[in-house]
Protein backbone atom coordinates (compact mmCIF):
# COMPACT_ATOMS: atom_id res chain seq x y z
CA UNK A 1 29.11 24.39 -26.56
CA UNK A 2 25.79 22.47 -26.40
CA UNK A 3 26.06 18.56 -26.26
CA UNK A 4 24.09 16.22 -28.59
CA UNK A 5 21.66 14.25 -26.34
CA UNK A 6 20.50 10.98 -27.63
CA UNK A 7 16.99 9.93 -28.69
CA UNK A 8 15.79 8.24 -26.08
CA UNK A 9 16.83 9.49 -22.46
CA UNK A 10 15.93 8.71 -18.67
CA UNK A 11 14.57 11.87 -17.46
CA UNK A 12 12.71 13.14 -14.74
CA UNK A 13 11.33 16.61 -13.52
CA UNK A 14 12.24 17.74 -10.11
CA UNK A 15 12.44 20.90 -7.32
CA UNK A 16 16.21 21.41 -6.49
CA UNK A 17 16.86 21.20 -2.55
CA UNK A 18 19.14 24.51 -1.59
CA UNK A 19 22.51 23.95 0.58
CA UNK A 20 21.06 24.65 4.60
CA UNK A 21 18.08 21.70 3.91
CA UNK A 22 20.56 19.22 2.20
CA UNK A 23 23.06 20.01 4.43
CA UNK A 24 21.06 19.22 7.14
CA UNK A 25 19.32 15.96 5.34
CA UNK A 26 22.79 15.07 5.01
CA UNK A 27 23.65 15.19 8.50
CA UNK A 28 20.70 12.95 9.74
CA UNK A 29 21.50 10.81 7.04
CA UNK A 30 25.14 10.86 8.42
CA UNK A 31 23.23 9.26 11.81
CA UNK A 32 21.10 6.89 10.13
CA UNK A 33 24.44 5.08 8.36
CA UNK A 34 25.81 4.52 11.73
CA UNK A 35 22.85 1.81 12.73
CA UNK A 36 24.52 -0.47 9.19
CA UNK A 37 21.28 -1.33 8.16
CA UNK A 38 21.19 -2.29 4.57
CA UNK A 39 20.00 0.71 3.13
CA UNK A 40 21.08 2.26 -0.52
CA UNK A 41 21.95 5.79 1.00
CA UNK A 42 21.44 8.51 -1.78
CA UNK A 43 24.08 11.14 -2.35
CA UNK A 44 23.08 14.09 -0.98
CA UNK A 45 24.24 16.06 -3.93
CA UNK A 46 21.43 14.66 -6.14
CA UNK A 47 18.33 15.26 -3.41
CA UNK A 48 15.42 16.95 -4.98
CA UNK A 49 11.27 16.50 -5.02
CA UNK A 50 10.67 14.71 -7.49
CA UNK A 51 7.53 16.08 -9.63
CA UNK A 52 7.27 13.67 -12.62
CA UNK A 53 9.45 10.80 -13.20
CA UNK A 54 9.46 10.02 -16.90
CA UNK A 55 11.76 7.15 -17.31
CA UNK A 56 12.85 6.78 -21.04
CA UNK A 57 11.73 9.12 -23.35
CA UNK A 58 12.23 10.64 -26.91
CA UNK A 59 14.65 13.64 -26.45
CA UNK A 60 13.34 15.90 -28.87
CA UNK A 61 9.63 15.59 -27.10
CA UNK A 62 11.00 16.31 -23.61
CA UNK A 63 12.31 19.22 -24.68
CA UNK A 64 9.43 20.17 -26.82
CA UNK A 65 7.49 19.32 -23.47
CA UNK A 66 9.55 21.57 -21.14
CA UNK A 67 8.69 24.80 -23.28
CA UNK A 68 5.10 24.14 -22.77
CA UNK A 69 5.28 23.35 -18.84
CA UNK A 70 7.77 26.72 -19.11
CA UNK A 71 4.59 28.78 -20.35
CA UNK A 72 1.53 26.81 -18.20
CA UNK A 73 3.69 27.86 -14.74
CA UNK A 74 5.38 30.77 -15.50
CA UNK A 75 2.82 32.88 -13.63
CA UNK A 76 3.14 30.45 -10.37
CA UNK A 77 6.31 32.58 -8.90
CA UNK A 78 8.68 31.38 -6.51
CA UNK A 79 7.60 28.32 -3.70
CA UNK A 80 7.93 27.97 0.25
CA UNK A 81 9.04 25.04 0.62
CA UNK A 82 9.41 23.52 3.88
CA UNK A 83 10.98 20.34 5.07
CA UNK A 84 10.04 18.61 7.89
CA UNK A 85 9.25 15.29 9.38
CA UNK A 86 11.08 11.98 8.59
CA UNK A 87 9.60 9.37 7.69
CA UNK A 88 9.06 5.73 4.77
CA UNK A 89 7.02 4.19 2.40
CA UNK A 90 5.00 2.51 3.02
CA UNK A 91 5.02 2.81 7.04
CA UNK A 92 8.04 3.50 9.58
CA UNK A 93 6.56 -0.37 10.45
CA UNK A 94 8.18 -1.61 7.64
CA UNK A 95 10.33 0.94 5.92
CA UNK A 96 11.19 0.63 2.04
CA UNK A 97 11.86 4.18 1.54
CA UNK A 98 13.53 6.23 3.94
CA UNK A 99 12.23 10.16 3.35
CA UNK A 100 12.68 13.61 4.55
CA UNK A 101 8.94 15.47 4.08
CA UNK A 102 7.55 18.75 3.08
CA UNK A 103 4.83 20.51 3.95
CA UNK A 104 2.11 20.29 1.86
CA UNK A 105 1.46 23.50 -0.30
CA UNK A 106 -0.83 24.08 -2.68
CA UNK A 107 1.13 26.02 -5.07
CA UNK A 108 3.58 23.12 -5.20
CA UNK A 109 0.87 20.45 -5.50
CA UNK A 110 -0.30 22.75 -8.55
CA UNK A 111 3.09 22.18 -10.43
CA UNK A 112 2.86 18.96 -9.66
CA UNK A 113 -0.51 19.05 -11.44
CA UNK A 114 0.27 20.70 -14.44
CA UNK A 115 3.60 19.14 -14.95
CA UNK A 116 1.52 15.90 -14.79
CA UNK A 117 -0.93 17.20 -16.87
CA UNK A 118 1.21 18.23 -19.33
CA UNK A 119 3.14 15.25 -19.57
CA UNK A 120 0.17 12.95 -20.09
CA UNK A 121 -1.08 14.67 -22.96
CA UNK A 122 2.33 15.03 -24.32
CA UNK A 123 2.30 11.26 -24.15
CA UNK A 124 5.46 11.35 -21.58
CA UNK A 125 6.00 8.91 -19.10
CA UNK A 126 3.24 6.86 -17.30
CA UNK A 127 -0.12 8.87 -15.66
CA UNK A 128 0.84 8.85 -12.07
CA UNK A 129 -1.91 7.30 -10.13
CA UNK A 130 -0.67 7.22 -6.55
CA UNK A 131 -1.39 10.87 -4.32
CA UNK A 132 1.31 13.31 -5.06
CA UNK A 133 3.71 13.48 -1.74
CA UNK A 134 6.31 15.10 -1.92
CA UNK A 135 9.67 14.43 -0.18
CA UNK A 136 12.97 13.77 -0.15
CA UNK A 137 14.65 10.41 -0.47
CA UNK A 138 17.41 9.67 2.16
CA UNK A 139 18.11 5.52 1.21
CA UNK A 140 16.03 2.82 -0.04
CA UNK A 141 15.47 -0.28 2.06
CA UNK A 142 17.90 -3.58 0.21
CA UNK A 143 17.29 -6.36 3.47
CA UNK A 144 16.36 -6.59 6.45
CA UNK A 145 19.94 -6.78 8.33
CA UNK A 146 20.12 -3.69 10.84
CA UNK A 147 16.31 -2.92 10.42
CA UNK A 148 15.14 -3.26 13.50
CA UNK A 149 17.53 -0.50 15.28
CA UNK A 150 17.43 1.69 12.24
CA UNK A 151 13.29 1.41 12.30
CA UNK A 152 13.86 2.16 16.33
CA UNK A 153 16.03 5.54 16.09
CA UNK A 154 13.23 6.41 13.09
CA UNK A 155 10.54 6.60 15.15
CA UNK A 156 12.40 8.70 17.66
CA UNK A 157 14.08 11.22 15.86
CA UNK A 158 12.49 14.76 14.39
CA UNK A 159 13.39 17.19 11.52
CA UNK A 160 12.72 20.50 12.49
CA UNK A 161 11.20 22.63 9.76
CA UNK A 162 13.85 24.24 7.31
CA UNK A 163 11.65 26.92 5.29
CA UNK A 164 13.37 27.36 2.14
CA UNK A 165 11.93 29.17 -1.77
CA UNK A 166 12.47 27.50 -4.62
CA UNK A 167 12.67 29.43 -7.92
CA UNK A 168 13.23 27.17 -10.53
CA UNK A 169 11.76 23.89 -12.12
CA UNK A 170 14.65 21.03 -13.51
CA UNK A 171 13.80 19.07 -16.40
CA UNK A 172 16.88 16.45 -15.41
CA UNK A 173 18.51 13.95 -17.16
CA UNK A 174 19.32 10.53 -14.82
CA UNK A 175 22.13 7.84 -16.21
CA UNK A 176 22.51 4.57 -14.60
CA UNK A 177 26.02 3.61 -14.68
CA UNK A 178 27.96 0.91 -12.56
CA UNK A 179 28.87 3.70 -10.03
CA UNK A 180 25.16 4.35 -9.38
CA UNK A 181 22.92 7.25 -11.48
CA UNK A 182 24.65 10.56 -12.50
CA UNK A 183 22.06 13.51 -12.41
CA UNK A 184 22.39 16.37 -15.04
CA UNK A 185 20.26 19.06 -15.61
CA UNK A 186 18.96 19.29 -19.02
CA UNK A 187 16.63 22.41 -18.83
CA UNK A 188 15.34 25.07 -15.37
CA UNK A 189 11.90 26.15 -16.06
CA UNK A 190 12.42 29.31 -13.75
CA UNK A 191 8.97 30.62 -11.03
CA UNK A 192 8.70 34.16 -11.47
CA UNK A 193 5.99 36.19 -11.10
């Protein structure tokens, strides 16, 4: 039974994160919570890299949109991905976003680029002008309280590589509701060779 999306939706196109990496995200995220800084922790259940975040946008074009990217990377095939590092934006020196990293690649970087691509001249969400890093949000930053310890036990602590493949592409739908954003996936744009 296929559901009836609205007209306009909050979307965004991402890289699902397999179980052993967001386990293990989740576990040093499980360690960060204990220093009670004010941080916005994100469920671990919704981590992904995000590619291209489109913010509201006409249904029936995103979808549209997502056939094209389907055909302009269906000859990528599957990704390494690996996570490693911790870090924030803009600096572990002052800490707004709290991220897990991945390597860079430059097969991923060239999904990233045609997703972008693609979306720009499909006239979907704004051209991205910051440099394409990709990562993994643990929490954002709300205050100050608890900063200084949490910004401490950053700066000291490692994630060890986690090499994982990725096979798939999701075109995802995000609602904000009073509970916080619900994450569903409206489309997977598989890598196959």
């Amino acid at each position: 039974m296929m559901t009836t999306l609205p007209s306009i939706i909050r979307a965004f196109i991402a890289l699902p994160t397999p179980g052993e990496a967001k386990d293990a995200m989740a576990d040093l995220q499980s360690l960060l919570k204990t220093h009670d800084a004010d941080v916005k922790w994100d469920d671990p259940e919704k981590f992904h890299i995000t590619l291209k975040f489109l913010g509201n946008v006409e249904s029936e074009k995103l979808i549209e949109t997502s056939s094209i990217i389907r055909e302009r990377v269906n000859d990528i095939g599957p990704l390494d991905v690996i996570y490693s590092g911790i870090g924030a934006f803009p600096s572990l020196h002052d800490p707004r976003v709290i991220w897990i990293g991945v390597l860079e690649d430059e097969r991923i970087t060239r999904v990233q680029r045609i997703i972008e691509s693609t979306c720009h001249e499909q006239g979907l969400g704004e051209e991205e002008e910051r440099r394409f890093h990709p990562h993994i949000t643990l929490g954002r930053v709300k205050s100050r309280r608890g900063l200084a310890r949490l910004t401490a036990t950053l700066k000291n602590t490692t994630f060890e590589s986690i090499p994982t493949r990725c096979t798939e592409v999701l075109v995802m739908r995000s609602e904000l509701l009073p509970t916080g954003s619900r994450y569903s996936t409206l489309n997977s744009i598989p890598l196959t060779t």
